[in-house]
Structure formats: C-alpha cells, structure tokens
PDB file of N, CA and C in Angstrom:
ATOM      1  N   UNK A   1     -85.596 -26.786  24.432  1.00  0.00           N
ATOM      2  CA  UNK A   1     -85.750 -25.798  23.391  1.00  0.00           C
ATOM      3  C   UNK A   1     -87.077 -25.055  23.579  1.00  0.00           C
ATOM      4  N   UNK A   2     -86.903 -23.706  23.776  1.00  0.00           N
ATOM      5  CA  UNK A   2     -88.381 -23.072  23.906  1.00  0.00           C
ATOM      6  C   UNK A   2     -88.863 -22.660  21.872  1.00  0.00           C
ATOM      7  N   UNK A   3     -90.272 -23.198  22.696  1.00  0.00           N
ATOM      8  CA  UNK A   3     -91.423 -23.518  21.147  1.00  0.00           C
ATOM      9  C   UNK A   3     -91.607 -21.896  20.853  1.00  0.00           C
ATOM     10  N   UNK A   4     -91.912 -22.124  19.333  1.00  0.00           N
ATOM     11  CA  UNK A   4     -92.740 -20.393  18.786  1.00  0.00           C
ATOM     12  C   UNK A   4     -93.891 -21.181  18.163  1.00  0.00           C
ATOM     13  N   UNK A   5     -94.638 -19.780  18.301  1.00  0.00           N
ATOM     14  CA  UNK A   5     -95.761 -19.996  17.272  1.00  0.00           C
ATOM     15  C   UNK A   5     -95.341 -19.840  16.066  1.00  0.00           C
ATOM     16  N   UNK A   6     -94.536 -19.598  15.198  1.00  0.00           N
ATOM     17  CA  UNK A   6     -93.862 -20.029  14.299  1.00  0.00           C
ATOM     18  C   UNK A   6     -93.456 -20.974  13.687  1.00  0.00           C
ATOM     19  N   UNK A   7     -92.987 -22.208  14.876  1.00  0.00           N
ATOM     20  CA  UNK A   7     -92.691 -23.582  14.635  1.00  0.00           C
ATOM     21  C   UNK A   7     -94.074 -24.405  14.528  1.00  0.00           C
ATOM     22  N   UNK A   8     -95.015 -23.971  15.522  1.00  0.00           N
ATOM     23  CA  UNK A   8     -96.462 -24.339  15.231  1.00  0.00           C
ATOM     24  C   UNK A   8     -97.087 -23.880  13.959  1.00  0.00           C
ATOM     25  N   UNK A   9     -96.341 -22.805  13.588  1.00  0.00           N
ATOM     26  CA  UNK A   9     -97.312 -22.499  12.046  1.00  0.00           C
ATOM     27  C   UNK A   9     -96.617 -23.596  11.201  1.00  0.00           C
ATOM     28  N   UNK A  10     -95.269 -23.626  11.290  1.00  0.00           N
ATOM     29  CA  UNK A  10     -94.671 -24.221  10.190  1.00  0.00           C
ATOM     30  C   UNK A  10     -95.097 -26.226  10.306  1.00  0.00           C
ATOM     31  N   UNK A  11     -95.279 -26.536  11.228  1.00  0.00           N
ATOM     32  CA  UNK A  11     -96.085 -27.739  11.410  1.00  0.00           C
ATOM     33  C   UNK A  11     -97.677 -27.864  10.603  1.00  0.00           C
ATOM     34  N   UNK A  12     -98.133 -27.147  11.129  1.00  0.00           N
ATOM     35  CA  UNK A  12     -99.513 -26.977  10.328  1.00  0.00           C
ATOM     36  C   UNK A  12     -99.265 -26.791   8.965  1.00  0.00           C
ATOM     37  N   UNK A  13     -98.672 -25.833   8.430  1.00  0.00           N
ATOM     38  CA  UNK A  13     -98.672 -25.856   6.881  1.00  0.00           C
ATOM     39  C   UNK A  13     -97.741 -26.588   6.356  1.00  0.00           C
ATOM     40  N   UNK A  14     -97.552 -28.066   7.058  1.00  0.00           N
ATOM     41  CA  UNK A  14     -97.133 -29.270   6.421  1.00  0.00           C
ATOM     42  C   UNK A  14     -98.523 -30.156   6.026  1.00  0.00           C
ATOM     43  N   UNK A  15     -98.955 -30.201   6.320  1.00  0.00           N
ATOM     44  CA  UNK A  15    -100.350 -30.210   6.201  1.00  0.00           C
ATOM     45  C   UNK A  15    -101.211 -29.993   5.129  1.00  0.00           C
ATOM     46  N   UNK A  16    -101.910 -31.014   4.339  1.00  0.00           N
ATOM     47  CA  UNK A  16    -103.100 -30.601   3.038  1.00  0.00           C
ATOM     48  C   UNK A  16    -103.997 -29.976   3.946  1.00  0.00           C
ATOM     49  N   UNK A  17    -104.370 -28.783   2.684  1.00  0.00           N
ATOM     50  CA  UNK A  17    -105.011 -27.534   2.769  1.00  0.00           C
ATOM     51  C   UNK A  17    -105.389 -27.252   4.064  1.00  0.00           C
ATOM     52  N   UNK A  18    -104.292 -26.614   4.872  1.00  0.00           N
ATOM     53  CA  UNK A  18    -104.236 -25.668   5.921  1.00  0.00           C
ATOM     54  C   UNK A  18    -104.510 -24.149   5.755  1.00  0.00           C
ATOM     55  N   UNK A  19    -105.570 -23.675   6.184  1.00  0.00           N
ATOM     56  CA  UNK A  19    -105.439 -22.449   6.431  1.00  0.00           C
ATOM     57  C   UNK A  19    -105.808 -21.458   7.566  1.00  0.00           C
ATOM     58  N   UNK A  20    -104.811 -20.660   7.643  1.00  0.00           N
ATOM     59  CA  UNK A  20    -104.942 -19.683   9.106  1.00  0.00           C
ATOM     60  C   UNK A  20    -106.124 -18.489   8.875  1.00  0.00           C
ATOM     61  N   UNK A  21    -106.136 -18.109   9.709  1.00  0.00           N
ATOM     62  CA  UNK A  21    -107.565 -17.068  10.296  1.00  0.00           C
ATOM     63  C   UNK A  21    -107.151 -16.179  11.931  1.00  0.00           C
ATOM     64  N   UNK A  22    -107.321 -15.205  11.803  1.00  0.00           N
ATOM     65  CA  UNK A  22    -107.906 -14.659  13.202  1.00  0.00           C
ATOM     66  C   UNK A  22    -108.868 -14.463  13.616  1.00  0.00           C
ATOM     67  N   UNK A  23    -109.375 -15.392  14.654  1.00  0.00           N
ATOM     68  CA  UNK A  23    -110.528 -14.981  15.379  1.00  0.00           C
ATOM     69  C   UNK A  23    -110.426 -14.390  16.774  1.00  0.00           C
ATOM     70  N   UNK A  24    -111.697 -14.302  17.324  1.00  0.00           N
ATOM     71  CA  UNK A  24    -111.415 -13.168  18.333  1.00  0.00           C
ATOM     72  C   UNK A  24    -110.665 -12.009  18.505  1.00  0.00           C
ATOM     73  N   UNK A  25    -110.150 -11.463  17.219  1.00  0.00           N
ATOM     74  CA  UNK A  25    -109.400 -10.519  17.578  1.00  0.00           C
ATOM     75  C   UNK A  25    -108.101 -11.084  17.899  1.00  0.00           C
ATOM     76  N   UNK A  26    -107.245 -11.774  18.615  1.00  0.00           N
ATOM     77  CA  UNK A  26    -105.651 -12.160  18.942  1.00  0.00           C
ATOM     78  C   UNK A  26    -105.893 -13.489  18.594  1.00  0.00           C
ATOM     79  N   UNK A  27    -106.850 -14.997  18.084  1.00  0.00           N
ATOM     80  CA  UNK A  27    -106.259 -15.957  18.228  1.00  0.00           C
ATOM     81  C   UNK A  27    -106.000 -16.283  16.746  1.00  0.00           C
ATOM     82  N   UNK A  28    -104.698 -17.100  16.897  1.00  0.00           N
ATOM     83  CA  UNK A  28    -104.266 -17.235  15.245  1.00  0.00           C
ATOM     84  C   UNK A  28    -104.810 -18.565  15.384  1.00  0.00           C
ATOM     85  N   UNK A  29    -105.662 -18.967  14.223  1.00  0.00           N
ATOM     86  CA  UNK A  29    -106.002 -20.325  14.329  1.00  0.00           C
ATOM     87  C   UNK A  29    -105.920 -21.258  12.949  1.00  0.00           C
ATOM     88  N   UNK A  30    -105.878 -22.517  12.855  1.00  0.00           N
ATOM     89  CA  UNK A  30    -105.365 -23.492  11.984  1.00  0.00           C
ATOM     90  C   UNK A  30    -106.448 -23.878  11.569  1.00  0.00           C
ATOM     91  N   UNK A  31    -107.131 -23.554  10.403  1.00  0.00           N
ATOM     92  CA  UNK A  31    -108.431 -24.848   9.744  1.00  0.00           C
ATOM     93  C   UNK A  31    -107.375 -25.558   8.854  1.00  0.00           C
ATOM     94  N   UNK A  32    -108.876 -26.362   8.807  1.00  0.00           N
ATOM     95  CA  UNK A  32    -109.068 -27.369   7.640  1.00  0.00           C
ATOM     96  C   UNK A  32    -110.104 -27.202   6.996  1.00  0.00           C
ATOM     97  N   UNK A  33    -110.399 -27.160   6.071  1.00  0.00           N
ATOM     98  CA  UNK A  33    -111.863 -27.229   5.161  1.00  0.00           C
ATOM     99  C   UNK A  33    -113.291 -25.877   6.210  1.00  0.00           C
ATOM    100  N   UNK A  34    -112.460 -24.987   6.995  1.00  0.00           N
ATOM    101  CA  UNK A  34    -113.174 -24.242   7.367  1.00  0.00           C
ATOM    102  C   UNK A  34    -112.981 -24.734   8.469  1.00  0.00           C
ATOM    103  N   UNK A  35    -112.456 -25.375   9.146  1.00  0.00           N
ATOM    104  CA  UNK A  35    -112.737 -25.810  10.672  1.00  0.00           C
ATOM    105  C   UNK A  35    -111.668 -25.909  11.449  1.00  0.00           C
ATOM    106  N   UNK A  36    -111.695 -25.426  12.654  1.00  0.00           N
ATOM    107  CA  UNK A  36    -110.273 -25.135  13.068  1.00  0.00           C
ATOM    108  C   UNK A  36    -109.649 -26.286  13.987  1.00  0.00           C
ATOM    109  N   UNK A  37    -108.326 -26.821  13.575  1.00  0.00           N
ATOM    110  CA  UNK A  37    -107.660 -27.934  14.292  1.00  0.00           C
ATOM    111  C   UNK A  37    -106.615 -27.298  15.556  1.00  0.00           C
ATOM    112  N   UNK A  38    -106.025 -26.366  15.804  1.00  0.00           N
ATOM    113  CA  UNK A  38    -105.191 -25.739  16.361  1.00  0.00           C
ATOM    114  C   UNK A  38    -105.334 -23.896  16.631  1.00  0.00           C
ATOM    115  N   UNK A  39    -106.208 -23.441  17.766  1.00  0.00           N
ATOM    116  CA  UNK A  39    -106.033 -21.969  18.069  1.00  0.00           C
ATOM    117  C   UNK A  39    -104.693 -21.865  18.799  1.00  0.00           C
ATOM    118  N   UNK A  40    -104.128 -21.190  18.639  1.00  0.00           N
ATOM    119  CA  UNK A  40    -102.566 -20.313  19.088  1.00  0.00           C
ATOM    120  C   UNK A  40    -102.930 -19.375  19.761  1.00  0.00           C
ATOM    121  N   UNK A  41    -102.338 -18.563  20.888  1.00  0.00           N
ATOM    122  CA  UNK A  41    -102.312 -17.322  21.805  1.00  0.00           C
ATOM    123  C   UNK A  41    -101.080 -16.803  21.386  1.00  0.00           C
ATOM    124  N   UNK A  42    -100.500 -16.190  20.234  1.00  0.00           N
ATOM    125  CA  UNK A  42     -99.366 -16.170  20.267  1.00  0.00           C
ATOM    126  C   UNK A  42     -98.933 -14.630  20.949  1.00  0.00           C
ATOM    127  N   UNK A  43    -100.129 -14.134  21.553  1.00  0.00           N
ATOM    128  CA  UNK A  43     -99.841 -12.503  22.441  1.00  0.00           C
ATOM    129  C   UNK A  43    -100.110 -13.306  23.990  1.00  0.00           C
ATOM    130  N   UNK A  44    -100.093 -14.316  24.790  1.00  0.00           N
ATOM    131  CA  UNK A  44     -99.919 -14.502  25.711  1.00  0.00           C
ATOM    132  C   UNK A  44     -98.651 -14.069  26.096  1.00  0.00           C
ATOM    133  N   UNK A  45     -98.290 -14.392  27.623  1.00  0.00           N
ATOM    134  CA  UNK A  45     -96.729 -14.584  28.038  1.00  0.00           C
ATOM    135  C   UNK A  45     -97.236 -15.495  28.921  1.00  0.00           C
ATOM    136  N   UNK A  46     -96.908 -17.104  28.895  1.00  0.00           N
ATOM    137  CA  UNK A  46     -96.592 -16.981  27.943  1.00  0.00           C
ATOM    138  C   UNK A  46     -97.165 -17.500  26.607  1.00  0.00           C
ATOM    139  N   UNK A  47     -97.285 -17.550  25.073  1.00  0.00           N
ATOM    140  CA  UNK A  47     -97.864 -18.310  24.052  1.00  0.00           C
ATOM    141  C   UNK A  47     -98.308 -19.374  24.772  1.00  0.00           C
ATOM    142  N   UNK A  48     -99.815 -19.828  24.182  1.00  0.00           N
ATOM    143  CA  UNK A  48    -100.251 -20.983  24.366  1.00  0.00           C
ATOM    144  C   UNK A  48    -101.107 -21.453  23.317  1.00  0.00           C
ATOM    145  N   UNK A  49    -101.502 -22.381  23.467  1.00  0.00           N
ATOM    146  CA  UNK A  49    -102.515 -23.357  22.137  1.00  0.00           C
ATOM    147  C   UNK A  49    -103.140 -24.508  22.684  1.00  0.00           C
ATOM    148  N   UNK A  50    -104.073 -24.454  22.233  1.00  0.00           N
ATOM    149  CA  UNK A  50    -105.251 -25.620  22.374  1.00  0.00           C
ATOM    150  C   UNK A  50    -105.321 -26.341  21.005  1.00  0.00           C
ATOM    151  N   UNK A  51    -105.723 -27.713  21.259  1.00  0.00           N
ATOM    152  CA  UNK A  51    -105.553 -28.795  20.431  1.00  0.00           C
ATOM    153  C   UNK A  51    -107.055 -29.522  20.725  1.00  0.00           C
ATOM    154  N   UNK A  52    -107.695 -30.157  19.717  1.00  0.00           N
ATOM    155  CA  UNK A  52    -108.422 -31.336  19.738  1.00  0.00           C
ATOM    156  C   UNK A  52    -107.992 -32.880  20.004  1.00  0.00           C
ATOM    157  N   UNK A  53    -108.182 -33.889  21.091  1.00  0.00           N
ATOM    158  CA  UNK A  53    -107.676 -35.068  20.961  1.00  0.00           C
ATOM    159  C   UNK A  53    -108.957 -35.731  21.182  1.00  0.00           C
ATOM    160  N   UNK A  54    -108.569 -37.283  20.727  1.00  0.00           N
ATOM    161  CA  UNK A  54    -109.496 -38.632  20.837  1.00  0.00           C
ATOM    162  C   UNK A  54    -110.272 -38.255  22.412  1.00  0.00           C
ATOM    163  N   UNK A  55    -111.906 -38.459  22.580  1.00  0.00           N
ATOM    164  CA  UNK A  55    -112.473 -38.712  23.719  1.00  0.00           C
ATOM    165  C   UNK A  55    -111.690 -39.735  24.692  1.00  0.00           C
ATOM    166  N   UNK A  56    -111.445 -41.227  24.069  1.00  0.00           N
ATOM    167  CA  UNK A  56    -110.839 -41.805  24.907  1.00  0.00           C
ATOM    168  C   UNK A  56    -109.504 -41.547  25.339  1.00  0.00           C
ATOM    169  N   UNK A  57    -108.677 -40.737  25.023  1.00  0.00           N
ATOM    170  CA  UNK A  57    -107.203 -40.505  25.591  1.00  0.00           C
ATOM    171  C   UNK A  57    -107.117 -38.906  26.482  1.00  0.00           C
ATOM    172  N   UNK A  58    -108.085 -38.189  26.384  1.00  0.00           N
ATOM    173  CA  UNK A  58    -108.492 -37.423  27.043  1.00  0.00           C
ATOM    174  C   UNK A  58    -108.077 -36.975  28.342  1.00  0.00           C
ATOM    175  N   UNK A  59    -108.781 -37.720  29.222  1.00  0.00           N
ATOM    176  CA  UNK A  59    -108.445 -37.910  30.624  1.00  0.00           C
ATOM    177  C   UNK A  59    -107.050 -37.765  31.145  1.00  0.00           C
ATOM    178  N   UNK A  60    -106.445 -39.272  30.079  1.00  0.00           N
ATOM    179  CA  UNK A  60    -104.768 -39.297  30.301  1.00  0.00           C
ATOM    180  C   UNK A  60    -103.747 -37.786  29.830  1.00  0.00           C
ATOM    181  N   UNK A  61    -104.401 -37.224  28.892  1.00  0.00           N
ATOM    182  CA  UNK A  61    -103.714 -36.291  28.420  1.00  0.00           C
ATOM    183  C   UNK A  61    -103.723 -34.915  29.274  1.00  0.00           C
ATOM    184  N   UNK A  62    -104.816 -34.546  29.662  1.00  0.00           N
ATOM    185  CA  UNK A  62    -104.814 -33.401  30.780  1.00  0.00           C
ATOM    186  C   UNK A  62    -103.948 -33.438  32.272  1.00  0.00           C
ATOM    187  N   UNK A  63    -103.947 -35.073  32.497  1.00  0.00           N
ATOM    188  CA  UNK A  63    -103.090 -35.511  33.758  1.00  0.00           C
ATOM    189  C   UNK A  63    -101.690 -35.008  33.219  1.00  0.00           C
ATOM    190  N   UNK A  64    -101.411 -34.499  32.293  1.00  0.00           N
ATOM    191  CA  UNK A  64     -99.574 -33.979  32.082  1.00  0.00           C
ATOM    192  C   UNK A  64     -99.448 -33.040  32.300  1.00  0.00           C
ATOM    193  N   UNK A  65     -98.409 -32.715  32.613  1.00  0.00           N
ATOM    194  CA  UNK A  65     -98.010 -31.267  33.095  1.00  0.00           C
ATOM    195  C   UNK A  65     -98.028 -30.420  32.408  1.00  0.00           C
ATOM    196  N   UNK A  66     -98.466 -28.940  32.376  1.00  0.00           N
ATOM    197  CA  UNK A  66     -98.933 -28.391  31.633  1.00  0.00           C
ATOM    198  C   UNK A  66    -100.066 -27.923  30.910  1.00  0.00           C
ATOM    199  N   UNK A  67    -100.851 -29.620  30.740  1.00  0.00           N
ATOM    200  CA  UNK A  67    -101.960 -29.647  29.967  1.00  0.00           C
ATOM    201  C   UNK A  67    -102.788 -29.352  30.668  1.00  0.00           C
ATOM    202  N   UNK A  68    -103.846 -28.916  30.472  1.00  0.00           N
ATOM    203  CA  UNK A  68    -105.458 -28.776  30.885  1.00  0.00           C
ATOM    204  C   UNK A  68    -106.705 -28.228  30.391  1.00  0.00           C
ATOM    205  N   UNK A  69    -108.026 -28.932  30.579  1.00  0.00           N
ATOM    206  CA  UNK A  69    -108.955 -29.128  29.883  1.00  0.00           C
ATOM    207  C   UNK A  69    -108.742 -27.627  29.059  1.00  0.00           C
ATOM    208  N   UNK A  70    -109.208 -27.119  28.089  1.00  0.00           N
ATOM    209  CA  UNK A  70    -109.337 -25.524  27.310  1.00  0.00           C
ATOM    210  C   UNK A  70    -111.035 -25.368  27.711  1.00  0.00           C
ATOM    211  N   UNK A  71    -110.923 -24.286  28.347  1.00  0.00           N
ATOM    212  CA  UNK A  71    -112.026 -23.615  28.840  1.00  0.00           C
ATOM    213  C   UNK A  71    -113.031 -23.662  27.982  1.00  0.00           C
ATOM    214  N   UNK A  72    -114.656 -23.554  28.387  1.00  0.00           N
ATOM    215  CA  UNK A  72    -115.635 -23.663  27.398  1.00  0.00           C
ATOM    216  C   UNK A  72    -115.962 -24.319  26.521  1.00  0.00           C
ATOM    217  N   UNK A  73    -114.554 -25.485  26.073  1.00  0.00           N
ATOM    218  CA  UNK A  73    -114.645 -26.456  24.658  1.00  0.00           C
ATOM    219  C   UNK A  73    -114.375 -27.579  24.900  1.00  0.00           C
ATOM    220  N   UNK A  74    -113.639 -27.940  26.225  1.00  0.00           N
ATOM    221  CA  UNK A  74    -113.541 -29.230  26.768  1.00  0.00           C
ATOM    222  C   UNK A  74    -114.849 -30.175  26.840  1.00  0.00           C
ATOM    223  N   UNK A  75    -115.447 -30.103  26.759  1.00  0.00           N
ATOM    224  CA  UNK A  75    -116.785 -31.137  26.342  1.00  0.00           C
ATOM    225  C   UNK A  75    -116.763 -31.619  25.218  1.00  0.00           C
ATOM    226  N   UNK A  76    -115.787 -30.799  24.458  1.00  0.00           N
ATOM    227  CA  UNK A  76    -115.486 -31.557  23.046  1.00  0.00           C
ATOM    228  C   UNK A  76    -114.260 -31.830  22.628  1.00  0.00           C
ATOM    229  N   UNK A  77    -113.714 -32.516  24.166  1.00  0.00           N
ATOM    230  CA  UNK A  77    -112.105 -32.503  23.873  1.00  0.00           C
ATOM    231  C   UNK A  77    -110.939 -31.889  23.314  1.00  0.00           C
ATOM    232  N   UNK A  78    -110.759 -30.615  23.526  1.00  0.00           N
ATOM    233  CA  UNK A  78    -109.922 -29.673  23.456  1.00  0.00           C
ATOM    234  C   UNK A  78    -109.343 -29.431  24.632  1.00  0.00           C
ATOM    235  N   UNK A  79    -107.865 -29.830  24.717  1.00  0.00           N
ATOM    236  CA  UNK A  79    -106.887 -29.400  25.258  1.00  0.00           C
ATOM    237  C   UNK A  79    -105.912 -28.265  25.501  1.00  0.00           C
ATOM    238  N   UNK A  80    -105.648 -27.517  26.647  1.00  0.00           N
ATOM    239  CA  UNK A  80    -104.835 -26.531  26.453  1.00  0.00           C
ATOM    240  C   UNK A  80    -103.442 -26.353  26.976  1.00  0.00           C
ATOM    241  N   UNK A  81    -102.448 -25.932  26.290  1.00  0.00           N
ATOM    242  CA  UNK A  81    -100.995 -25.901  26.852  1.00  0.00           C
ATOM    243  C   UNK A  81    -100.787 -24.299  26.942  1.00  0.00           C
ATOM    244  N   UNK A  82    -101.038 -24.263  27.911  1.00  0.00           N
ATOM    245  CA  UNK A  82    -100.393 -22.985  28.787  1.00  0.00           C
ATOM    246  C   UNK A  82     -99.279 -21.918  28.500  1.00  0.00           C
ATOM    247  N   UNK A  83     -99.056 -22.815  27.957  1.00  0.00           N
ATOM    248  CA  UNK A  83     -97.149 -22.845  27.825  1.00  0.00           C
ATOM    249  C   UNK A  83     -96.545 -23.282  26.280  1.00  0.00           C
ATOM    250  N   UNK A  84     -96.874 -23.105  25.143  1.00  0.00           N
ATOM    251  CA  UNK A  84     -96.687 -24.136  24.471  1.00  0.00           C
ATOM    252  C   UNK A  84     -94.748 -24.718  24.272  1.00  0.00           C
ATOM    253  N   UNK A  85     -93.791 -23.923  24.699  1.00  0.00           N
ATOM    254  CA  UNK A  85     -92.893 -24.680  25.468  1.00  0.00           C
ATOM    255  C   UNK A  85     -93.440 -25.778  26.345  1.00  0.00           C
ATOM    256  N   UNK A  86     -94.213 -26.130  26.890  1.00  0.00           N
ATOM    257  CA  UNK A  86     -94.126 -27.579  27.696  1.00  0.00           C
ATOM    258  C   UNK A  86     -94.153 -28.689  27.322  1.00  0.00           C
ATOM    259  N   UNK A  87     -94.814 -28.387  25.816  1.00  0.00           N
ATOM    260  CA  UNK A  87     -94.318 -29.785  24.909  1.00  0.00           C
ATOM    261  C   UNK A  87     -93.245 -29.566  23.797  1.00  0.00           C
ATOM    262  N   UNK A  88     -92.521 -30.759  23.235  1.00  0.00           N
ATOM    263  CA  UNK A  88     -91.043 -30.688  22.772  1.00  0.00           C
ATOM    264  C   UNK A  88     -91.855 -30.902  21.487  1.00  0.00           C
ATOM    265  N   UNK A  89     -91.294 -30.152  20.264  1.00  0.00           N
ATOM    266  CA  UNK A  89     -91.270 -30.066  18.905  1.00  0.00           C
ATOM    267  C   UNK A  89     -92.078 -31.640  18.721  1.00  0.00           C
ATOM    268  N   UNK A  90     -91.596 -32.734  18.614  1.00  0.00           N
ATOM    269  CA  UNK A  90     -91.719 -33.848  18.167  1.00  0.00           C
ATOM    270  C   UNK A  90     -93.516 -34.081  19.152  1.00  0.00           C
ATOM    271  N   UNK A  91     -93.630 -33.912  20.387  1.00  0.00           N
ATOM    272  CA  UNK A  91     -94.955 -33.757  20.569  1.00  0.00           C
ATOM    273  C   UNK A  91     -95.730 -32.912  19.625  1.00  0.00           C
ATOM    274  N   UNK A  92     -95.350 -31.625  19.698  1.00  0.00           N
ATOM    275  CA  UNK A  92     -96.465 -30.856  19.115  1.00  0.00           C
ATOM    276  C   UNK A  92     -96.849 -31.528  17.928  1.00  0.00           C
ATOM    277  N   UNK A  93     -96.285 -31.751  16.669  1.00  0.00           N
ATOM    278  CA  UNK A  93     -96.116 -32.925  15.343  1.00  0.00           C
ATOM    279  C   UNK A  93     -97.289 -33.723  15.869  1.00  0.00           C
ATOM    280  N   UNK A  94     -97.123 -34.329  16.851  1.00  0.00           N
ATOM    281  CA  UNK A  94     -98.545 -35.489  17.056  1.00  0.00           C
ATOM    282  C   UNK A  94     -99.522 -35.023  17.471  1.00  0.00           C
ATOM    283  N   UNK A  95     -99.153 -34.356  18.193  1.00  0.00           N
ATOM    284  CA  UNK A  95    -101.084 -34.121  18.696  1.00  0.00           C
ATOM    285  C   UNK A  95    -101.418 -32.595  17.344  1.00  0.00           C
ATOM    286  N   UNK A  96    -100.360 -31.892  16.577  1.00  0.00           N
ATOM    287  CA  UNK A  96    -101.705 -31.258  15.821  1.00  0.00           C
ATOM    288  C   UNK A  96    -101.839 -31.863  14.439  1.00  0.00           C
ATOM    289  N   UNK A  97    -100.933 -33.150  14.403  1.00  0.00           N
ATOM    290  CA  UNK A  97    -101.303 -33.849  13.411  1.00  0.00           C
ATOM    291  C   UNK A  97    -102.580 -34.774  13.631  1.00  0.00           C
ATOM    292  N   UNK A  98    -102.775 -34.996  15.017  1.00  0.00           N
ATOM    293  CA  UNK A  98    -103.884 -35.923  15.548  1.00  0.00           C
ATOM    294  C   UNK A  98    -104.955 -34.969  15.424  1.00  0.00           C
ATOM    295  N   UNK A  99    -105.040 -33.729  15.852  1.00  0.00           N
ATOM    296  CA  UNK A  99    -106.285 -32.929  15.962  1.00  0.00           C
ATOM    297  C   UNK A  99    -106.765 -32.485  14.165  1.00  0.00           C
ATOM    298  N   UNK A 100    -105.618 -32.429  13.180  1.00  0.00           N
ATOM    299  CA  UNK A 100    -105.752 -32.245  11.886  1.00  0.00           C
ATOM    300  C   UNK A 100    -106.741 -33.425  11.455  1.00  0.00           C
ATOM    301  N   UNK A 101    -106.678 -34.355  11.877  1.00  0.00           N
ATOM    302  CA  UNK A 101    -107.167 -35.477  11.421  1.00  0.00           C
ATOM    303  C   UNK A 101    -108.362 -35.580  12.145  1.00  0.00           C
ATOM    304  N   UNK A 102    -108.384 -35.582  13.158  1.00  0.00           N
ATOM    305  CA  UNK A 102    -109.719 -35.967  14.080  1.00  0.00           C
ATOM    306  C   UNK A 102    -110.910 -34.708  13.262  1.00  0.00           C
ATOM    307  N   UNK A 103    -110.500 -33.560  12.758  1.00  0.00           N
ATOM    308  CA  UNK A 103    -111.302 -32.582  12.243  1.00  0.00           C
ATOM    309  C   UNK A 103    -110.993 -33.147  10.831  1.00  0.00           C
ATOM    310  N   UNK A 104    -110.508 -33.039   9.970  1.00  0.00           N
ATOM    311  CA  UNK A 104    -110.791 -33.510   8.852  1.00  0.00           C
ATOM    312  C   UNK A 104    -111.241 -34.767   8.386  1.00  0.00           C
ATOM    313  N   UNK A 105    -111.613 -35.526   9.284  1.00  0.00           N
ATOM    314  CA  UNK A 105    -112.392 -37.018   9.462  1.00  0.00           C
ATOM    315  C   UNK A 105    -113.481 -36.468   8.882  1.00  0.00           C
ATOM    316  N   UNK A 106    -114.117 -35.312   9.720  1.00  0.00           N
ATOM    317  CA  UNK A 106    -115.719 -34.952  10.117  1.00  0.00           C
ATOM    318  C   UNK A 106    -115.844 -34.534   8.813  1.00  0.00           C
ATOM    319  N   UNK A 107    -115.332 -33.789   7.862  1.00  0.00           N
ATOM    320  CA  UNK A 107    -115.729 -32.730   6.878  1.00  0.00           C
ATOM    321  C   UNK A 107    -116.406 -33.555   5.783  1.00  0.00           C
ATOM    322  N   UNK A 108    -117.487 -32.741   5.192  1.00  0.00           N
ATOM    323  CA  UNK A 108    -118.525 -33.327   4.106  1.00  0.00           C
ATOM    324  C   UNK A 108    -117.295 -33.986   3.299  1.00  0.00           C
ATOM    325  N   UNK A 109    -118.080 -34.974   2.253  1.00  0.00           N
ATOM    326  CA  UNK A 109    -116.760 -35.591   1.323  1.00  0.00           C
ATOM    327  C   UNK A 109    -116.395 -34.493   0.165  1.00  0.00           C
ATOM    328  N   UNK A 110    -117.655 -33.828   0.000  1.00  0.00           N
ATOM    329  CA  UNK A 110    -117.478 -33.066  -0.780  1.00  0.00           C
ATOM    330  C   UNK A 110    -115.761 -32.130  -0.824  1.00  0.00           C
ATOM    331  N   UNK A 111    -115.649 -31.519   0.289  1.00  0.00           N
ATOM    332  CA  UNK A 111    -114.395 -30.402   0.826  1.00  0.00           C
ATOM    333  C   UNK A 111    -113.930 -31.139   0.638  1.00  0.00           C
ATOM    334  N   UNK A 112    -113.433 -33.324   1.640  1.00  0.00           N
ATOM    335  CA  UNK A 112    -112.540 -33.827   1.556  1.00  0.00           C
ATOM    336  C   UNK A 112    -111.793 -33.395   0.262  1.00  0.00           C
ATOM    337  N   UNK A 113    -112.930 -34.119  -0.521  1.00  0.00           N
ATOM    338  CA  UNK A 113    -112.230 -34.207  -2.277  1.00  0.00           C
ATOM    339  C   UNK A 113    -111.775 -32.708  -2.998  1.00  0.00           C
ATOM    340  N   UNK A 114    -112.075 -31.887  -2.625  1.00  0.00           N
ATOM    341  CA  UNK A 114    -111.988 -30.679  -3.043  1.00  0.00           C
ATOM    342  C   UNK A 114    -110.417 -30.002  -1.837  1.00  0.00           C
ATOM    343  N   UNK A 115    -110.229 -30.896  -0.916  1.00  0.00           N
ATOM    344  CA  UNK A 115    -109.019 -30.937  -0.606  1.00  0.00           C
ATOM    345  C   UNK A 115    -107.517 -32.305  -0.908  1.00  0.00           C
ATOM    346  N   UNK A 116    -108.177 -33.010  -1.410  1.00  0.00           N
ATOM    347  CA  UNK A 116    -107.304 -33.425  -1.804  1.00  0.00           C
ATOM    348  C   UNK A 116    -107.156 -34.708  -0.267  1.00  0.00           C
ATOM    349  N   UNK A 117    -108.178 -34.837   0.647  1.00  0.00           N
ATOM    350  CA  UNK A 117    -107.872 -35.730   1.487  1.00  0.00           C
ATOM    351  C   UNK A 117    -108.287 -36.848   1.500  1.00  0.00           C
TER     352      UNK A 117
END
C-alpha cells in the first residue's frame, strides 16, 4: 500500500495535543508542546519524513532499507525515510508514536500538565 502524508497526519492527530506548523517554507511538521516529533516532505517525489528514535536502537534502524541518518540532526537521532512508502502503516504508528514520546518525555511539567500528558 503506498503511504500519504495524510495517513501520517491522521496518525499524529491521534495523539494528545498534536499540533502542525510549517517550517522552512514546504516542511509540514508534528509538535508537541512546541516541539516537533515528525517533519513531513510532503512536496518531495517522492514524500518523505524524518522521525526521532531511542540513541540505543539507532544504528539498527538506519541499517533498513530505506532508512537513513536525516541530514544535520542525526547527532540527535533523527531518522529519515526517503520514501515514506517504505514503511507499512503499522510501522509508521510505532516509530511516530515512539518519537511523540521520546519528545514529550523532555517537555517542562508545566506544558506536560497543561497537555494533559
């Protein structure tokens, strides 16, 4: 099944207090409490998206096809899919539910509570 950024939006705004933004000019991107868990290319050809994952699973995760480090931000573990067809619906669900979390870990408690997390 080829992915939309559509199905990626609709993942994210399953999600407590998700909200989108454009930055740079074309990237549609996913916060949390101001901080972004998921940028989208959805004017590539083709669409792609970068994700945040765990330091330690890192390594293993770029070794997949498709994946590879995201330019300039990989020092802080951000991943990029090229393609975002290369991962199947039920992937995407985990890793931007994993990157939702790995960023909303960080946020003052204050936002937490003022989000409801």
């Amino acid at each position: 099944m080829t992915m939309t950024i559509e199905t990626l939006q609709s993942i994210c705004h399953k999600l407590p207090g998700v909200a989108e933004e454009i930055k740079l000019g074309e990237h549609l991107c996913f916060n949390v409490g101001g901080k972004s868990f998921l940028f989208t290319y959805p004017d590539g050809v083709p669409p792609s998206a970068s994700f945040k994952v765990p330091a330690e699973d890192f390594e293993e995760i770029i070794s997949k096809e498709g994946l590879e480090p995201q330019p300039y931000i990989a020092r802080y573990k951000w991943v990029l899919a090229r393609d975002i067809s290369s991962l199947s619906e039920k992937e995407w669900e985990h890793y931007i539910r994993q990157s939702y979390r790995l960023i909303a870990d960080k946020l003052p408690g204050k936002i937490k509570k003022e989000l409801g997390l």
